[in-house]
PDB file of N, CA and C in Angstrom:
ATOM      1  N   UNK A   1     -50.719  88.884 267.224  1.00  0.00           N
ATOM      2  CA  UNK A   1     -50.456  88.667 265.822  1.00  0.00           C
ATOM      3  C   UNK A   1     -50.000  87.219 265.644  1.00  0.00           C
ATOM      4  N   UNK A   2     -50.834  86.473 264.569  1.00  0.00           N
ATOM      5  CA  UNK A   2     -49.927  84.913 264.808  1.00  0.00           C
ATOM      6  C   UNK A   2     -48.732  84.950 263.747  1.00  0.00           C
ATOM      7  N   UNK A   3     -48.197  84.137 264.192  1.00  0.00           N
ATOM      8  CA  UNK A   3     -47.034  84.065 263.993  1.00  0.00           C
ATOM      9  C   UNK A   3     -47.115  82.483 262.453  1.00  0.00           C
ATOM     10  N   UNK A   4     -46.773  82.590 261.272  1.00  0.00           N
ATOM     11  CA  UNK A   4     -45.978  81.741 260.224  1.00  0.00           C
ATOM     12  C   UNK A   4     -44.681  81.723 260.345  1.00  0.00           C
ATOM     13  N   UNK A   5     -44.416  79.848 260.226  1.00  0.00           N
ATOM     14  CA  UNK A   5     -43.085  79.478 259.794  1.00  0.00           C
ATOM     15  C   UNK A   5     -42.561  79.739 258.218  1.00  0.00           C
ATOM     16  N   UNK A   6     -41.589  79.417 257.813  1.00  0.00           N
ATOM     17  CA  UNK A   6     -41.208  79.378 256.176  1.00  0.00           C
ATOM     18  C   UNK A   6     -39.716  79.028 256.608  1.00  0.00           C
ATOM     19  N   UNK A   7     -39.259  78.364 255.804  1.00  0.00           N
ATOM     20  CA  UNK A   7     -37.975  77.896 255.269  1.00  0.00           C
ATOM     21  C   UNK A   7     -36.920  78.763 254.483  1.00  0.00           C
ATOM     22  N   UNK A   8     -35.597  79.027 255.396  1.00  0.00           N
ATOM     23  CA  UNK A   8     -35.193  79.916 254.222  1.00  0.00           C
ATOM     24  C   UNK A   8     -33.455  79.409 254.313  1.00  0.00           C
ATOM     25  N   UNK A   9     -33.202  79.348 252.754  1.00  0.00           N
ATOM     26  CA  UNK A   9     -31.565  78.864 253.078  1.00  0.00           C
ATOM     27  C   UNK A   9     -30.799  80.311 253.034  1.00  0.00           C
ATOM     28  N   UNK A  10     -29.980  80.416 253.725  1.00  0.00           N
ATOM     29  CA  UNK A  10     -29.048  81.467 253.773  1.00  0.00           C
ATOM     30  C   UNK A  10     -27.171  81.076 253.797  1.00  0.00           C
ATOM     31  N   UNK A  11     -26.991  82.138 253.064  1.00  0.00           N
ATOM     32  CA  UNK A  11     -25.264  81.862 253.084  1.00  0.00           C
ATOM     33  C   UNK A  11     -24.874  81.673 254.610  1.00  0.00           C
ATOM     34  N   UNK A  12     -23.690  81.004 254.388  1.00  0.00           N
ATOM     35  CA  UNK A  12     -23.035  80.753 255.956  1.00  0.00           C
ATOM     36  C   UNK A  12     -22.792  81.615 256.912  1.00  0.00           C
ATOM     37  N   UNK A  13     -21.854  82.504 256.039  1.00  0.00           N
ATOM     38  CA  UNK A  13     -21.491  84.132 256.552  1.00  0.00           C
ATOM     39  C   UNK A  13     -22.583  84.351 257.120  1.00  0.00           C
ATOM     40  N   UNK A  14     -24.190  84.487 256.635  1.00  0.00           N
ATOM     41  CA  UNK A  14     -25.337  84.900 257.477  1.00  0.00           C
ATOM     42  C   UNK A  14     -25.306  84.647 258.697  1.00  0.00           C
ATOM     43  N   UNK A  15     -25.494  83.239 258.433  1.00  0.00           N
ATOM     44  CA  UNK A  15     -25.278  82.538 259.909  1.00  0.00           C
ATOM     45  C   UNK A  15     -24.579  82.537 260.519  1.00  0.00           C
ATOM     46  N   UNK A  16     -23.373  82.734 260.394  1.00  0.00           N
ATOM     47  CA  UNK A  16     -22.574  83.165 261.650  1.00  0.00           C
ATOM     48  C   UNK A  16     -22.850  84.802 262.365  1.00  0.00           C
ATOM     49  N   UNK A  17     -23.288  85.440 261.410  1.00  0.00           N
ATOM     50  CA  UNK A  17     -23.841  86.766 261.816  1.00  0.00           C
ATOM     51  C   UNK A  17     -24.598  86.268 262.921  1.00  0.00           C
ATOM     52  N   UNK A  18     -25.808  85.713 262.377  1.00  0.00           N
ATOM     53  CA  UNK A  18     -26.511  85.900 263.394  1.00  0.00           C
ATOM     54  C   UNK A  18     -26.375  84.907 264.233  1.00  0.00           C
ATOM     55  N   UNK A  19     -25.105  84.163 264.505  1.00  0.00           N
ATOM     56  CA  UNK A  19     -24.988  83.069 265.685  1.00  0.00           C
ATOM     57  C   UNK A  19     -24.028  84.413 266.335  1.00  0.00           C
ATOM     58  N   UNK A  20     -23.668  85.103 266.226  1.00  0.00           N
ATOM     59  CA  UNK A  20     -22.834  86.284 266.427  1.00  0.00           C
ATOM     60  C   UNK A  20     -23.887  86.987 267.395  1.00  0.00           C
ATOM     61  N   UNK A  21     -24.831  87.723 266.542  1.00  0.00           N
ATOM     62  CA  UNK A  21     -25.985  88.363 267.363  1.00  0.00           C
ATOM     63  C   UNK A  21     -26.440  87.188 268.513  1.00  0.00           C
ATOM     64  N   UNK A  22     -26.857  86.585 268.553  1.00  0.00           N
ATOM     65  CA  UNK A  22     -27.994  85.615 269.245  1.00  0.00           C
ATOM     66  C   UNK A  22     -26.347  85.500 270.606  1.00  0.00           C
ATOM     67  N   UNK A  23     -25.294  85.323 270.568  1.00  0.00           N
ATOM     68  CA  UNK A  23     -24.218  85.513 271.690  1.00  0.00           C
ATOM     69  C   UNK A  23     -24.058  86.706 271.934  1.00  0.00           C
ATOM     70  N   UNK A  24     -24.544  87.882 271.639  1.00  0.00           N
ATOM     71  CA  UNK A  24     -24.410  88.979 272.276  1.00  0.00           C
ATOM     72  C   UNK A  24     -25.623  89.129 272.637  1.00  0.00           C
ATOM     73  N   UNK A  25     -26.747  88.764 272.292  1.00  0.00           N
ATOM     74  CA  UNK A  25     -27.793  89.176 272.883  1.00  0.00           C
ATOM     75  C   UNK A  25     -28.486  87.657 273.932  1.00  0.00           C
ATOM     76  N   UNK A  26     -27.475  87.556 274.825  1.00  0.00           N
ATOM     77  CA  UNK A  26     -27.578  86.241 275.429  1.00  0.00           C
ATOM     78  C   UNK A  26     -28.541  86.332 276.708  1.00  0.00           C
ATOM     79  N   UNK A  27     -28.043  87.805 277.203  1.00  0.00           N
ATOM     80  CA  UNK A  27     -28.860  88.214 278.112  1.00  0.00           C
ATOM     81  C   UNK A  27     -30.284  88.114 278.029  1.00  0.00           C
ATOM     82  N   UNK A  28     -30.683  88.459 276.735  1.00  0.00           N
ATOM     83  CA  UNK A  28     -32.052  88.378 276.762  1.00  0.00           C
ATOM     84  C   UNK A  28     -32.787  86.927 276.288  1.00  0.00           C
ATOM     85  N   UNK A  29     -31.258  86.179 276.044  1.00  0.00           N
ATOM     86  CA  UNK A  29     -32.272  84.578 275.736  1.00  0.00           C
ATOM     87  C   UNK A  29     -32.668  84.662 274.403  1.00  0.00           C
ATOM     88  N   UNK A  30     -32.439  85.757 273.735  1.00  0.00           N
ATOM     89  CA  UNK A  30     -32.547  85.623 272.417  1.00  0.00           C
ATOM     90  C   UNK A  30     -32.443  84.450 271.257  1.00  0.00           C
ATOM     91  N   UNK A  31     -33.384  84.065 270.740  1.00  0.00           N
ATOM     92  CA  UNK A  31     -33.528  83.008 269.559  1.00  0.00           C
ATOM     93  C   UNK A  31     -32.561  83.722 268.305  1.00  0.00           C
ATOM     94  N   UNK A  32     -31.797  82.704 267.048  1.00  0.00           N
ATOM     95  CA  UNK A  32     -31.756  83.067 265.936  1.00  0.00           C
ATOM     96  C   UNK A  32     -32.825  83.305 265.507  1.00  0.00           C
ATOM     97  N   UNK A  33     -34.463  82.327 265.280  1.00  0.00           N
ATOM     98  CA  UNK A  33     -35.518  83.311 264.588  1.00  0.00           C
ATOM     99  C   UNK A  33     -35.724  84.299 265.562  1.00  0.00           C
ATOM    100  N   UNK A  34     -36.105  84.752 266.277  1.00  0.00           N
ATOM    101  CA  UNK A  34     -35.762  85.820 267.036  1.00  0.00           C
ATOM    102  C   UNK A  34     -35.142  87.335 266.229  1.00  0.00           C
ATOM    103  N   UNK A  35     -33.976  86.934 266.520  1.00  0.00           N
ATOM    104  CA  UNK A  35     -33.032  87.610 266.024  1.00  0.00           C
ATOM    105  C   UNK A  35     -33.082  88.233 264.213  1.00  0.00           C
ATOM    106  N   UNK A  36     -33.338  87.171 263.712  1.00  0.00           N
ATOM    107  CA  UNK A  36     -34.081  87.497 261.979  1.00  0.00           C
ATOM    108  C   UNK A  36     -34.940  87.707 262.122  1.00  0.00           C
ATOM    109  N   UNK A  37     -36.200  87.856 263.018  1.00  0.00           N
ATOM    110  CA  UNK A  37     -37.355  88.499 262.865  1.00  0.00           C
ATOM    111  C   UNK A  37     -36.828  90.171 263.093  1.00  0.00           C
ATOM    112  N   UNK A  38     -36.532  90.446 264.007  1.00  0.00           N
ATOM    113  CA  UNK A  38     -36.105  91.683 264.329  1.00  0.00           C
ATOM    114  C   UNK A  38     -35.523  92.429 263.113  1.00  0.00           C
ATOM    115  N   UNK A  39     -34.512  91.630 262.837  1.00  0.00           N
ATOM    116  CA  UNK A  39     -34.243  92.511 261.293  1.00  0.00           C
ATOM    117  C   UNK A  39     -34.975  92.447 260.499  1.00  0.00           C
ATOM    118  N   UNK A  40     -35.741  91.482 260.223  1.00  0.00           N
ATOM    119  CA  UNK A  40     -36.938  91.989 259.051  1.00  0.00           C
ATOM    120  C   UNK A  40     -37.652  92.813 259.239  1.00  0.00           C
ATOM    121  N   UNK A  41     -38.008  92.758 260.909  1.00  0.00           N
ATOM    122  CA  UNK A  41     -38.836  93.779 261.492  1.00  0.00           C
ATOM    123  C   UNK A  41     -38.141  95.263 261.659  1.00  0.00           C
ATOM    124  N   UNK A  42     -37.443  95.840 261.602  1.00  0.00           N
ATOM    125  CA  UNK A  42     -36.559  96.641 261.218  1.00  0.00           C
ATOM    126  C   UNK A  42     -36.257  97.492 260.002  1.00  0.00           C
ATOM    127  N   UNK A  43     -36.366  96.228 259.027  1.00  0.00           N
ATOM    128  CA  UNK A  43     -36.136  96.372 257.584  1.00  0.00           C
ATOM    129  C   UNK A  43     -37.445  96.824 256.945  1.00  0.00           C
ATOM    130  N   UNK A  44     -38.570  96.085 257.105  1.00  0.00           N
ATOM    131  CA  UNK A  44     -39.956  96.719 256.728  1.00  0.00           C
ATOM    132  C   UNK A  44     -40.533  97.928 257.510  1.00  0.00           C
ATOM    133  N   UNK A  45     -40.121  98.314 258.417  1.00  0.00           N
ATOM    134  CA  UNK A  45     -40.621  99.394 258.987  1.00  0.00           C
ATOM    135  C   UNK A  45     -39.970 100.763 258.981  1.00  0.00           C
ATOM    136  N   UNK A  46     -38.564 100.517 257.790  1.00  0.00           N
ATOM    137  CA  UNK A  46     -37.936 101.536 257.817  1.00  0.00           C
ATOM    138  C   UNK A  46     -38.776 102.380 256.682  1.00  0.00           C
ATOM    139  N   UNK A  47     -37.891 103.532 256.220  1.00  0.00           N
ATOM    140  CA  UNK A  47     -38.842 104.558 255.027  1.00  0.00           C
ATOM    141  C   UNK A  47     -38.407 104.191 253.876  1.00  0.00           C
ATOM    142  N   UNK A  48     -37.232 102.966 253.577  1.00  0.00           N
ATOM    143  CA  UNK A  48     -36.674 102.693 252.398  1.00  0.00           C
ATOM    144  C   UNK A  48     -37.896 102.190 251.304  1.00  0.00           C
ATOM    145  N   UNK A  49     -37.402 102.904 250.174  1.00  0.00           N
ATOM    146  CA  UNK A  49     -38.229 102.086 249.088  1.00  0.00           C
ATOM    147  C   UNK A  49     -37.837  99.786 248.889  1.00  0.00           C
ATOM    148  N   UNK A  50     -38.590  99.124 249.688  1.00  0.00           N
ATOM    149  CA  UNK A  50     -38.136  98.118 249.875  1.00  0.00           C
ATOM    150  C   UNK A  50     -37.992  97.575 248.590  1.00  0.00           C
ATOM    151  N   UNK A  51     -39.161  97.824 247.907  1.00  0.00           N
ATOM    152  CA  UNK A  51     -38.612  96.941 246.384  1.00  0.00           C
ATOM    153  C   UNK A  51     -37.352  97.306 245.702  1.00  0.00           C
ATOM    154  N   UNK A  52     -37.050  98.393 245.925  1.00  0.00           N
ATOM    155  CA  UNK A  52     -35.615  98.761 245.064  1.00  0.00           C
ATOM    156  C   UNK A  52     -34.315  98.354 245.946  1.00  0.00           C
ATOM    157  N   UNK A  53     -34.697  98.033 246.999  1.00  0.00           N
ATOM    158  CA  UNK A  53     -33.636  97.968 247.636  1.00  0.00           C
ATOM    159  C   UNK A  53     -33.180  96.321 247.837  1.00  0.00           C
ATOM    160  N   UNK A  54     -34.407  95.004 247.991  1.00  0.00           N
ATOM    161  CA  UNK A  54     -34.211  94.116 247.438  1.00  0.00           C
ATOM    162  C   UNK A  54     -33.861  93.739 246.079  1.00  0.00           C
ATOM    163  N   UNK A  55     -33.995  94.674 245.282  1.00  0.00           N
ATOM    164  CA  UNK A  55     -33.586  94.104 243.735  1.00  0.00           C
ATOM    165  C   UNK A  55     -32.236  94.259 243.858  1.00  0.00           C
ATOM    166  N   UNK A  56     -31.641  95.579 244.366  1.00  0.00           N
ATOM    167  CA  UNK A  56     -30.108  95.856 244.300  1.00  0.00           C
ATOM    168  C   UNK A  56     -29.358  95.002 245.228  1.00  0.00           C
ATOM    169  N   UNK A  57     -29.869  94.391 245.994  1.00  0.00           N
ATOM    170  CA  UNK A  57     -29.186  93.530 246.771  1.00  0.00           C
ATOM    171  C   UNK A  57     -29.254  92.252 246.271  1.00  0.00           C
ATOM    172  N   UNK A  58     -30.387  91.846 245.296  1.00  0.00           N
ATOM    173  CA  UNK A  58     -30.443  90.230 244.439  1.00  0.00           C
ATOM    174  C   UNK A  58     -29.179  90.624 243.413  1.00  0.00           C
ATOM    175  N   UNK A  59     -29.238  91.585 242.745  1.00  0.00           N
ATOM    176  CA  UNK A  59     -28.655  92.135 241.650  1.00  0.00           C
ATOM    177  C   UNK A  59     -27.285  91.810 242.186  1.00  0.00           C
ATOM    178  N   UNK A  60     -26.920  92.470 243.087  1.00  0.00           N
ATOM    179  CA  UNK A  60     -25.208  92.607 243.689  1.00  0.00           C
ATOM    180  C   UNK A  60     -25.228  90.867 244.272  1.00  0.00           C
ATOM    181  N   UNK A  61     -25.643  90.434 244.795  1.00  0.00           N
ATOM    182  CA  UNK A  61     -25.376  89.264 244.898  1.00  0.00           C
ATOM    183  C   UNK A  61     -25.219  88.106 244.081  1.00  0.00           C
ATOM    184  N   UNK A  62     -26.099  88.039 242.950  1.00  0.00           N
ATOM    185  CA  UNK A  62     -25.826  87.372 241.905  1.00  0.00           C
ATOM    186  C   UNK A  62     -24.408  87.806 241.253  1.00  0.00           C
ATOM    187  N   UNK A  63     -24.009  88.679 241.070  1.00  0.00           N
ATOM    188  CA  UNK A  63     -22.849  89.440 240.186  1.00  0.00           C
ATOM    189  C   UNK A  63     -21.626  89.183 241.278  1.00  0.00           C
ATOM    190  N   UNK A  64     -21.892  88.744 242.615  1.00  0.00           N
ATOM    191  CA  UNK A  64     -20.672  88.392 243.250  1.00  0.00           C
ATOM    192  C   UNK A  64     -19.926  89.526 244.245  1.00  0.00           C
ATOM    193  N   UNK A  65     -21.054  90.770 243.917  1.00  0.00           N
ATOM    194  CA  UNK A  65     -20.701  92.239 244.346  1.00  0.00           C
ATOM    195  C   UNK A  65     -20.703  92.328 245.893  1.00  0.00           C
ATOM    196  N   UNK A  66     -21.363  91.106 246.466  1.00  0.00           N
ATOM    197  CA  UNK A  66     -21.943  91.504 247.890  1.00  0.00           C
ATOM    198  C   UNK A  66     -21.160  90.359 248.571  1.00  0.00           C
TER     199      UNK A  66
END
């Protein structure tokens, strides 16, 4: 499967998440994209209705909720 780049800004907090993950998963040499692929990959393959579940999370974040 080839693989696309894209640009994405994320809150800090993110990033320390996943500088968080990427040190626990050291063993495996794990990348941060790496590491955010997996959760996307995760996230799209679950049974959630994804569109509703990105809106409520734009929604709560704009409003300061998240």
């Amino acid at each position: 499967m080839a693989k696309e780049k894209f640009g994405v800004a994320v809150d800090e907090e993110i990033v320390q998440e996943v500088d968080e993950l990427v040190a626990e998963c050291d063993d495996l040499g794990a990348t941060g994209s790496e590491i955010v692929e997996a959760i996307l990959t995760a996230f799209v393959q679950s049974e959630t209705n994804h569109v509703e579940q990105v809106r409520e999370i734009i929604i709560r974040k704009r409003k300061g909720a998240l």
